[in-house]
C-alpha atoms as a PDB file:
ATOM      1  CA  UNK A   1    -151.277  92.498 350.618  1.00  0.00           C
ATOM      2  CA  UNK A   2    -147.718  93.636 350.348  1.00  0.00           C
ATOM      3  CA  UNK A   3    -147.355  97.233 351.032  1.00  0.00           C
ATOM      4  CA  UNK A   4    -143.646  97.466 349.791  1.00  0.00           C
ATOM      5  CA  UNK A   5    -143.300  99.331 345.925  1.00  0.00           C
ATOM      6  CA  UNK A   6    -141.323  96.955 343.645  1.00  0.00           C
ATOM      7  CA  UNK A   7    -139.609  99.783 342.273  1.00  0.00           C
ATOM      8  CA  UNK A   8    -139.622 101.201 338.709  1.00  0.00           C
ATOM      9  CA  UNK A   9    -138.937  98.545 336.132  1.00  0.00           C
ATOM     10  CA  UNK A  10    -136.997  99.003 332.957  1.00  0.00           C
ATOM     11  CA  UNK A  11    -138.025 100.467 330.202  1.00  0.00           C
ATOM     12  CA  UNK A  12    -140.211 103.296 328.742  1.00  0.00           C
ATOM     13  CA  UNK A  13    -142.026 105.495 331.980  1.00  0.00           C
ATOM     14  CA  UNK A  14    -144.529 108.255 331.542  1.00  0.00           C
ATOM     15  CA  UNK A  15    -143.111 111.318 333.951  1.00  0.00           C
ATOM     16  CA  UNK A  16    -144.444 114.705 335.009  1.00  0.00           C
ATOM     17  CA  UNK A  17    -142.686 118.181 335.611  1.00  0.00           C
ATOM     18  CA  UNK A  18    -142.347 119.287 339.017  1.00  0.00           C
ATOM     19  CA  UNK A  19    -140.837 122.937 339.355  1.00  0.00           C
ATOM     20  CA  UNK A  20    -136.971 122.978 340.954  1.00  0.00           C
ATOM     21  CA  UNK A  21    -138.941 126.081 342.994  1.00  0.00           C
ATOM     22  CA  UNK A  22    -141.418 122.728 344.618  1.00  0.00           C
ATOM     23  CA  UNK A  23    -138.173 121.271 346.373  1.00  0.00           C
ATOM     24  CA  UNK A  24    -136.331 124.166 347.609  1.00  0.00           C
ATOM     25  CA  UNK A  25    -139.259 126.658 348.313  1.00  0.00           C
ATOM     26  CA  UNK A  26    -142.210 124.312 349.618  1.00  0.00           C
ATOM     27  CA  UNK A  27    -140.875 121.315 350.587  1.00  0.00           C
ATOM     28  CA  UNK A  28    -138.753 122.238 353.474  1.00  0.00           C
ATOM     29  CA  UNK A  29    -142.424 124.288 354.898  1.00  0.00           C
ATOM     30  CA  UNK A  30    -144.529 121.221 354.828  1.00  0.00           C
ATOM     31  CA  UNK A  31    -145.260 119.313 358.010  1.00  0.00           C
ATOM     32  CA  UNK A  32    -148.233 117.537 356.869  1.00  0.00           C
ATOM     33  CA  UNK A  33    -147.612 113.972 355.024  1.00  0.00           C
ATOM     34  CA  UNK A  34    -151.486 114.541 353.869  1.00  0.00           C
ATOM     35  CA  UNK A  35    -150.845 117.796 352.978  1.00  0.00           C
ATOM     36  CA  UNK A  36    -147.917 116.608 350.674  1.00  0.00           C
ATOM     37  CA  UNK A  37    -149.693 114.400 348.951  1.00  0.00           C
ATOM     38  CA  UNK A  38    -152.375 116.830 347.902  1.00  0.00           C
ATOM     39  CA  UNK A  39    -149.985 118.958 346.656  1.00  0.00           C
ATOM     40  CA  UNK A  40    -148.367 116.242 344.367  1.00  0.00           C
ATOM     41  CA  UNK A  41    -151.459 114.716 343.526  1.00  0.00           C
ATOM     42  CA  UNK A  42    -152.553 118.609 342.111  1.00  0.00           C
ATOM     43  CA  UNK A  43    -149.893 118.853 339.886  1.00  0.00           C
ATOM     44  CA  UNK A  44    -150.153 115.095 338.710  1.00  0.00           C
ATOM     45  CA  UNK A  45    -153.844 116.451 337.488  1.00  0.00           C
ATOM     46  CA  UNK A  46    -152.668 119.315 336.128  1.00  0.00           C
ATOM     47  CA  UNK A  47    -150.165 117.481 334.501  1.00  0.00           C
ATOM     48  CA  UNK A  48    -151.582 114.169 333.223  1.00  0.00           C
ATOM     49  CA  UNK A  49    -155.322 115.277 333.477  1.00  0.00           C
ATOM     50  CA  UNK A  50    -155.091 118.778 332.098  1.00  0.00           C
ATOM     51  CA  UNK A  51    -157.281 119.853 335.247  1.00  0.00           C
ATOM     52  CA  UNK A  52    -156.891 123.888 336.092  1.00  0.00           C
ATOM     53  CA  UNK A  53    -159.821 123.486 338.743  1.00  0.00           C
ATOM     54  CA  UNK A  54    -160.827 120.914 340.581  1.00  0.00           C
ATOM     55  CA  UNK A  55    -163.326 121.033 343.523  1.00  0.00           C
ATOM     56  CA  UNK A  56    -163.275 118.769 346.953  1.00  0.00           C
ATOM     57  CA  UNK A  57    -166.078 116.798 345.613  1.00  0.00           C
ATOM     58  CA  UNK A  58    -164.137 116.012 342.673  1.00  0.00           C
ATOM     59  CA  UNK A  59    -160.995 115.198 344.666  1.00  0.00           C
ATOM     60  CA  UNK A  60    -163.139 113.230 347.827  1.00  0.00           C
ATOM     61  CA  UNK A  61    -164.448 110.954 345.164  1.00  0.00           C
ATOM     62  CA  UNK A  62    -160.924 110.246 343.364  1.00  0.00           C
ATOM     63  CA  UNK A  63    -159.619 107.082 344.471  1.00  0.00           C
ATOM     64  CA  UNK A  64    -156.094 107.216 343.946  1.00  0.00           C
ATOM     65  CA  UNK A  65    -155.200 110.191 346.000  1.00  0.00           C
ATOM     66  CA  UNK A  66    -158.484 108.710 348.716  1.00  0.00           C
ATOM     67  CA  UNK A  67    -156.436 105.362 348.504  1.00  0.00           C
ATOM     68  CA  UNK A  68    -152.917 107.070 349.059  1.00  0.00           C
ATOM     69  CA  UNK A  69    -154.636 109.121 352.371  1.00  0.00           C
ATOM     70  CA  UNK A  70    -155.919 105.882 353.607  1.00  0.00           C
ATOM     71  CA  UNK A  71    -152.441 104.939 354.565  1.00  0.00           C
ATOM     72  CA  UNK A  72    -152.334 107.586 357.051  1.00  0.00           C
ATOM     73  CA  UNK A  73    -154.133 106.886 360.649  1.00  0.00           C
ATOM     74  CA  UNK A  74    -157.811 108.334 360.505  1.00  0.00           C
ATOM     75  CA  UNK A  75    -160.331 109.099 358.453  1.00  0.00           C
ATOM     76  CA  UNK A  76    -158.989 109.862 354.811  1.00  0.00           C
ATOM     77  CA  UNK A  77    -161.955 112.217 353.806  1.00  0.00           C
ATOM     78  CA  UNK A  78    -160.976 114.171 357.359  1.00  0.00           C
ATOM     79  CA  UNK A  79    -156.935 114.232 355.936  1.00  0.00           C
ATOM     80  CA  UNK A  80    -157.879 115.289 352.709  1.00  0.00           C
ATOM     81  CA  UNK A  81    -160.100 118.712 354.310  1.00  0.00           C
ATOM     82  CA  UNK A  82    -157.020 119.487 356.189  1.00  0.00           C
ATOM     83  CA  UNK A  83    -154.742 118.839 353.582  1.00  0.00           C
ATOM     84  CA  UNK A  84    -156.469 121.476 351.764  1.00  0.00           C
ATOM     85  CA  UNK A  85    -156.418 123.551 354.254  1.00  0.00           C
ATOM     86  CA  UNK A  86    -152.970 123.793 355.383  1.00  0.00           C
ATOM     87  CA  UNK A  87    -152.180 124.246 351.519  1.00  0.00           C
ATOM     88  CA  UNK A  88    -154.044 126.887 351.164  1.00  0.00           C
ATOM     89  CA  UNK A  89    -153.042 128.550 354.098  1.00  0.00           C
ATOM     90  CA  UNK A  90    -149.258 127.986 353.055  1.00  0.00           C
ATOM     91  CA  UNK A  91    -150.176 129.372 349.394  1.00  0.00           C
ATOM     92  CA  UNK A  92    -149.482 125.809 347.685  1.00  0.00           C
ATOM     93  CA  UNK A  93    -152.643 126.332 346.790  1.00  0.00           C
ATOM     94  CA  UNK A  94    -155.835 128.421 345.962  1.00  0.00           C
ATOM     95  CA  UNK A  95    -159.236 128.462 347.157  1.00  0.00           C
ATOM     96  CA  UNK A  96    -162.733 129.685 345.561  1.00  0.00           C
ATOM     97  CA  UNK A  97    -166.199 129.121 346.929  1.00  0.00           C
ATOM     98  CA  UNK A  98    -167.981 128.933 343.257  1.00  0.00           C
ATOM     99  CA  UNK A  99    -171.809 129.350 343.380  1.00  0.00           C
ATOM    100  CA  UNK A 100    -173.930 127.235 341.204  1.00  0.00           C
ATOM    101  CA  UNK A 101    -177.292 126.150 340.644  1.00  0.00           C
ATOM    102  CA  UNK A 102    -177.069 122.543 342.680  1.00  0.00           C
ATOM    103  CA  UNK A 103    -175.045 124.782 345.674  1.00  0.00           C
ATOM    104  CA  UNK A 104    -171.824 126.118 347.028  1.00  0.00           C
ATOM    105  CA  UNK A 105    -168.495 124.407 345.753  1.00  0.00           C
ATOM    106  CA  UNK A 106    -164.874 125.023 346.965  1.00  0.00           C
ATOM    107  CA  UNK A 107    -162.411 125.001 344.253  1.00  0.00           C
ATOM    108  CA  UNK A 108    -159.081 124.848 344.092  1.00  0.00           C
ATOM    109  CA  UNK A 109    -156.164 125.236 341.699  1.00  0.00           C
ATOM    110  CA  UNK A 110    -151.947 125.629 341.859  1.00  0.00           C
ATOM    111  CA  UNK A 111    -150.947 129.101 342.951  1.00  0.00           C
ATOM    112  CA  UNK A 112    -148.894 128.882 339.686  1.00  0.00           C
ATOM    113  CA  UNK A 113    -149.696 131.314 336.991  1.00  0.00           C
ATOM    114  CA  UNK A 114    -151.593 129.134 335.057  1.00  0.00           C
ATOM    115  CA  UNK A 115    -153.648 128.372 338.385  1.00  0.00           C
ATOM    116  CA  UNK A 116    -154.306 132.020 339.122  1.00  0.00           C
ATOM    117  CA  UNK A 117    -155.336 132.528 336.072  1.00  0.00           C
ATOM    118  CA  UNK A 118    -157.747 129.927 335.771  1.00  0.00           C
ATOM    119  CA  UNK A 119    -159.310 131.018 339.181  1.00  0.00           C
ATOM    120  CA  UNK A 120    -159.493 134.239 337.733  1.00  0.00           C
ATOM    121  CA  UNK A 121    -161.676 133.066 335.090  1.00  0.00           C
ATOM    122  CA  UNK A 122    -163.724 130.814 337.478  1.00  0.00           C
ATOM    123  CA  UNK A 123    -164.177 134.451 339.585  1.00  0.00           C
ATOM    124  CA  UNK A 124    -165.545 135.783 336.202  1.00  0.00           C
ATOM    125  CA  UNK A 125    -168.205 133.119 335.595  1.00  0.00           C
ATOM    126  CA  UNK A 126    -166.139 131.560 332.210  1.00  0.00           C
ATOM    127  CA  UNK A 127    -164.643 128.593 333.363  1.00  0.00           C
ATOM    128  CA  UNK A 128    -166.987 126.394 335.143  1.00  0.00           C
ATOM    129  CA  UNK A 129    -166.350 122.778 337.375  1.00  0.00           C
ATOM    130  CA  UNK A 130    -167.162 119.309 336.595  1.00  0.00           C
ATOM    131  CA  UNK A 131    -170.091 118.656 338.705  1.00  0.00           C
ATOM    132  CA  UNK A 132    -169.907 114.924 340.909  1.00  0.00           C
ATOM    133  CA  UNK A 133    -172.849 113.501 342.334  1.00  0.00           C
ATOM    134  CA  UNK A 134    -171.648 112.460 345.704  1.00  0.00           C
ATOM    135  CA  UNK A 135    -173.009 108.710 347.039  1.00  0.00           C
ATOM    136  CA  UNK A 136    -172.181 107.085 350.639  1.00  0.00           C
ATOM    137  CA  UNK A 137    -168.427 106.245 349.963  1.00  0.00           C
ATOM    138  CA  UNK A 138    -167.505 102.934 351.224  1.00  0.00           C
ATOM    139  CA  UNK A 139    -164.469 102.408 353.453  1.00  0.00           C
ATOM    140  CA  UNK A 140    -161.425 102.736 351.108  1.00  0.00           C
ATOM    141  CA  UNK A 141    -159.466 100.052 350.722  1.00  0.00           C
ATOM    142  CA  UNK A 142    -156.096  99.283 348.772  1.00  0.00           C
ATOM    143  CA  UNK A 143    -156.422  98.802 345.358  1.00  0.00           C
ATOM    144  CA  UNK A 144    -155.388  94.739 344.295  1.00  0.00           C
ATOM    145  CA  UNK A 145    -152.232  95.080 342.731  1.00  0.00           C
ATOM    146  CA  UNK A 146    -151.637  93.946 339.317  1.00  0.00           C
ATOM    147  CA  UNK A 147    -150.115  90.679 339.864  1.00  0.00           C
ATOM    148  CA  UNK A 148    -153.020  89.513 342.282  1.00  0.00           C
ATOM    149  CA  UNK A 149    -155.499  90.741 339.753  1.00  0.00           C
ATOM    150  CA  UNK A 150    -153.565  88.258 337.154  1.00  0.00           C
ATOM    151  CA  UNK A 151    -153.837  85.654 339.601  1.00  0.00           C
ATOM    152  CA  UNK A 152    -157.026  85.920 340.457  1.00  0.00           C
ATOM    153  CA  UNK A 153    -157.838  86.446 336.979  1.00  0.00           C
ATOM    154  CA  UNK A 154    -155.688  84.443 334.933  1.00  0.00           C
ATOM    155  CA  UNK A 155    -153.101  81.850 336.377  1.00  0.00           C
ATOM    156  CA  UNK A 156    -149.642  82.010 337.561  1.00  0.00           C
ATOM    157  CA  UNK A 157    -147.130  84.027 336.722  1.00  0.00           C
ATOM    158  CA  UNK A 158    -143.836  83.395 334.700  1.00  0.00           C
ATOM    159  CA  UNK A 159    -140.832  85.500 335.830  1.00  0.00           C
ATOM    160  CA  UNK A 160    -140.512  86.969 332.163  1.00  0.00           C
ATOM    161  CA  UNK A 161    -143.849  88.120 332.265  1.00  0.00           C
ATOM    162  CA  UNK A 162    -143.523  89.627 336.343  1.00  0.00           C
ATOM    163  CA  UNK A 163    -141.204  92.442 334.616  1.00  0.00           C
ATOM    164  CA  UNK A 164    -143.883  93.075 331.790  1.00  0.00           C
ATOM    165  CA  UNK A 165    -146.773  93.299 334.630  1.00  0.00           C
ATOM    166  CA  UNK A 166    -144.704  95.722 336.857  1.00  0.00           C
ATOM    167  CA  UNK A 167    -143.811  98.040 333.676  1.00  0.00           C
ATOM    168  CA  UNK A 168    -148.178  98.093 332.837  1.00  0.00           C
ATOM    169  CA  UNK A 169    -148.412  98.964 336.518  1.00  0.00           C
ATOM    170  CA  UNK A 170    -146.134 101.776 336.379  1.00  0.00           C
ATOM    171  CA  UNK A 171    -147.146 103.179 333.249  1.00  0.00           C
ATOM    172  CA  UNK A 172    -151.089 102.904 333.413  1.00  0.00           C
ATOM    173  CA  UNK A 173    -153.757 104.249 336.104  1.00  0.00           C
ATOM    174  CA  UNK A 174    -154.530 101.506 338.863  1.00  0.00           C
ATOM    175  CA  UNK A 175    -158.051 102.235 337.584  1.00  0.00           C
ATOM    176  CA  UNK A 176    -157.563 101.448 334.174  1.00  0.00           C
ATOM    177  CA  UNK A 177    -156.119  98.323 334.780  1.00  0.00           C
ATOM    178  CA  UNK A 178    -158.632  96.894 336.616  1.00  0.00           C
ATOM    179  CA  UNK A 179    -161.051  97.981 334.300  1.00  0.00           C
ATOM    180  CA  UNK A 180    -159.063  95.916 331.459  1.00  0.00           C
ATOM    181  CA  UNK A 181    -158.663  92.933 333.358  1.00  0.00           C
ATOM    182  CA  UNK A 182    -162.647  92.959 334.052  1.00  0.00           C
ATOM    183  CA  UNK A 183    -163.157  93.853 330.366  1.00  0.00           C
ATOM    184  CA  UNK A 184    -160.999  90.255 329.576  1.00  0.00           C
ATOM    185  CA  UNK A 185    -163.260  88.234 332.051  1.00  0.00           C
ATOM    186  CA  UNK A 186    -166.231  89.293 330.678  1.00  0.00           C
ATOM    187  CA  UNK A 187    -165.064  88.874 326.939  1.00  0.00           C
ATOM    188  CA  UNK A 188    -163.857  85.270 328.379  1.00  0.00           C
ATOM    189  CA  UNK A 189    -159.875  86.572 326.938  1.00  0.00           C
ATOM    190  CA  UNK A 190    -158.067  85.791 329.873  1.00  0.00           C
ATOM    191  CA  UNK A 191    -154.925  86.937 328.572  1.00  0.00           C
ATOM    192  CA  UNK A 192    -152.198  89.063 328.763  1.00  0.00           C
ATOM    193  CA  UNK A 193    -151.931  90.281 325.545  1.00  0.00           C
ATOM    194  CA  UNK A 194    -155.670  90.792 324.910  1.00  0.00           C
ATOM    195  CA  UNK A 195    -155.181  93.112 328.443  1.00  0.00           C
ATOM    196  CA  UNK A 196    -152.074  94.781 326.980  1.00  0.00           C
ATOM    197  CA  UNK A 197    -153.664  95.891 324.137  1.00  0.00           C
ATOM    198  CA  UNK A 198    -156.730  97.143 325.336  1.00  0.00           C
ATOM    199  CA  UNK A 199    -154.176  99.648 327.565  1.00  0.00           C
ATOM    200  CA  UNK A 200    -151.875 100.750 324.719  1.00  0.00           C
ATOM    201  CA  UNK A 201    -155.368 101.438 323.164  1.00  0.00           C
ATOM    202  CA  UNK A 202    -156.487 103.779 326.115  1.00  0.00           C
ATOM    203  CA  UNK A 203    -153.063 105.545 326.222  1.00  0.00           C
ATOM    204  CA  UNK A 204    -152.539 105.985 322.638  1.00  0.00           C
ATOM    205  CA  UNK A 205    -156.378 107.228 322.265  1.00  0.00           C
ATOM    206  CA  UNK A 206    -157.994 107.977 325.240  1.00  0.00           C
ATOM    207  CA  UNK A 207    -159.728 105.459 327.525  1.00  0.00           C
ATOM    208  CA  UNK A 208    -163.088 107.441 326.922  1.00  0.00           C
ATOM    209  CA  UNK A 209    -162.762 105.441 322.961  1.00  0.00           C
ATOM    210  CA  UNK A 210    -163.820 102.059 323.994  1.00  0.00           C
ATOM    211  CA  UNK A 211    -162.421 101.073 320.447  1.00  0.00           C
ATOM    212  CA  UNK A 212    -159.406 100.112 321.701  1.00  0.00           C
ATOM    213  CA  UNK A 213    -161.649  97.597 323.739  1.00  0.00           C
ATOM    214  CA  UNK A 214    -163.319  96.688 320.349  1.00  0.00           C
ATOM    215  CA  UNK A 215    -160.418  96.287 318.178  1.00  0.00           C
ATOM    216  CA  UNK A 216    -158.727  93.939 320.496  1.00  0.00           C
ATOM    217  CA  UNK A 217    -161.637  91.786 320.096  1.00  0.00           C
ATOM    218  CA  UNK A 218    -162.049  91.990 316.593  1.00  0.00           C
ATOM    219  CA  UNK A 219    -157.999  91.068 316.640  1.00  0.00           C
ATOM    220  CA  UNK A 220    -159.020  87.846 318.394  1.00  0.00           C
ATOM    221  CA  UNK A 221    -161.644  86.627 316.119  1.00  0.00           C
ATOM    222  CA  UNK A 222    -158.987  86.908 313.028  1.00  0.00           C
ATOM    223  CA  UNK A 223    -157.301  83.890 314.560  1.00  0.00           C
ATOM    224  CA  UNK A 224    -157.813  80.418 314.419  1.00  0.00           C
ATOM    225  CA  UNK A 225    -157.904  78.982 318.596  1.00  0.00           C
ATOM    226  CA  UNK A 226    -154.403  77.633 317.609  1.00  0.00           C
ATOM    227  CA  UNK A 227    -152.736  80.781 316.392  1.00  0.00           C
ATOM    228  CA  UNK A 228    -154.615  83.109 319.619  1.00  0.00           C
ATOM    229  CA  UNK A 229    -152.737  80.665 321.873  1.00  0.00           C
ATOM    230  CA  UNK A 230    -149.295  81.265 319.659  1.00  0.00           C
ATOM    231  CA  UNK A 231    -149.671  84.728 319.496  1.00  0.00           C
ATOM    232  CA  UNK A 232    -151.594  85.734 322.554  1.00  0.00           C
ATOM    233  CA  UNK A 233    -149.872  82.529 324.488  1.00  0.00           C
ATOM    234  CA  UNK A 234    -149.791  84.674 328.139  1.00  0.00           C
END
C-alpha cells in the first residue's frame, strides 16, 4: 500500500480550529512525533467529537490515532503511554486518576479552559467517562484506502470518479467508510452512489441513525434495474 497522501482535493472540506497560541507556544517545545500527534488528535475530539474527557482506554482502543502511532518504530500502545506522558508533563494536557466501580481510570482533557473545567467537574463526581471494555488488540495495521476498498469491492476506477473518491476520503472517517462499503456488499449495491449516500446520510444525521442506511435502500427499490444503472451508473 502506498503510504504517500494524495493531497486535499477540490471542493467542500470539513476543518477544525486550532489556537494561533498551538503554533507559537507548543509547537516549538515538542520533541516527540507521538507526542504531537496526541495532542492534535485531542483537539480533533474535542472538536469533531465534542469529547471534554477521554480516558487511555478510550484512546488505546481508537484506531485512527492507534493507526497514525503505528507509523512510528515500536509498539504503538507503548507511544501512545508516553505520548501522554510527555503532554502532560509539558501542560498540553491534563491528567485525572477517576475512581469507579469496574477500577482506576486515567483521564485526560486540553489544559484549555474548557478542559480544566471539565476536569473540574470530573474531580467533583458530575461528569463521568465512557466506559470501554478492553479485548486482546490485534496488531494494527493500515487502514485500506478508499480506492482499494472500491476495487476490491466494486471494479475499476474512472478518472472522473478518482477525484469524487479522494474528496469522500477527506471528508468522512476512514471508519465510516469502510463500514459503507461493507453495508453495499451485504445489500448486494455495489455502487458508488448507493455508498455516497449512505455517508451524506451519516454526516447530515449522525452515523448512530442507521436510516440513512435504510433510505438509500428504499431509494433503490423505487427504480426499475434500468433506471438504478442510469442513475446510480458508478
Amino acid at each position: 500500500m502506498s503510504m504517500r497522501f494524495e493531497g486535499f482535493p477540490a471542493g467542500e472540506l470539513q476543518y477544525i480550529t486550532v489556537p494561533d497560541l498551538f503554533f507559537t507556544g507548543l509547537v516549538p517545545l515538542v520533541d516527540d512525533l507521538g507526542e504531537l500527534k496526541v495532542i492534535l488528535h485531542m483537539i480533533w475530539l474535542r472538536q469533531r467529537r465534542g469529547k471534554q474527557v477521554v480516558t487511555e482506554e478510550e484512546l488505546s482502543t481508537d484506531e485512527t490515532l492507534m493507526a497514525g502511532l503505528s507509523a512510528l518504530e515500536g509498539d504503538p500502545a507503548e507511544h501512545l503511554r508516553d505520548a501522554l506522558r510527555r503532554a502532560v508533563q509539558r501542560g498540553a494536557l491534563l491528567c485525572e486518576v477517576l475512581e469507579t466501580p469496574d477500577g482506576q481510570h486515567n483521564v485526560y482533557a486540553l489544559n484549555s479552559a474548557g478542559g480544566r473545567d471539565a476536569m473540574e467537574r470530573v474531580r467533583q463526581g458530575k461528569l463521568g467517562v465512557e466506559r470501554v471494555v478492553l479485548t486482546e488488540r490485534p496488531v494494527t495495521r493500515p487502514r485500506p484506502n478508499i480506492f482499494e476498498l472500491y476495487e476490491d469491492n466494486i471494479g475499476l476506477i474512472s478518472p472522473l470518479l478518482a477525484d469524487e473518491l479522494r474528496e469522500a476520503e477527506a471528508t468522512y472517517p476512514a471508519d465510516w467508510i469502510e463500514e459503507a462499503f461493507r453495508i453495499a456488499v451485504e445489500n448486494n449495491v455495489r455502487k458508488w452512489r448507493y455508498i455516497q449516500a449512505i455517508l451524506e446520510g451519516w454526516a447530515t444525521r449522525g452515523k448512530d441513525d442507521r436510516s440513512a442506511a435504510r433510505r438509500a435502500e428504499s431509494e433503490k427499490r423505487w427504480y426499475t434495474d434500468e433506471e438504478f444503472e442510469r442513475f446510480f451508473k458508478h
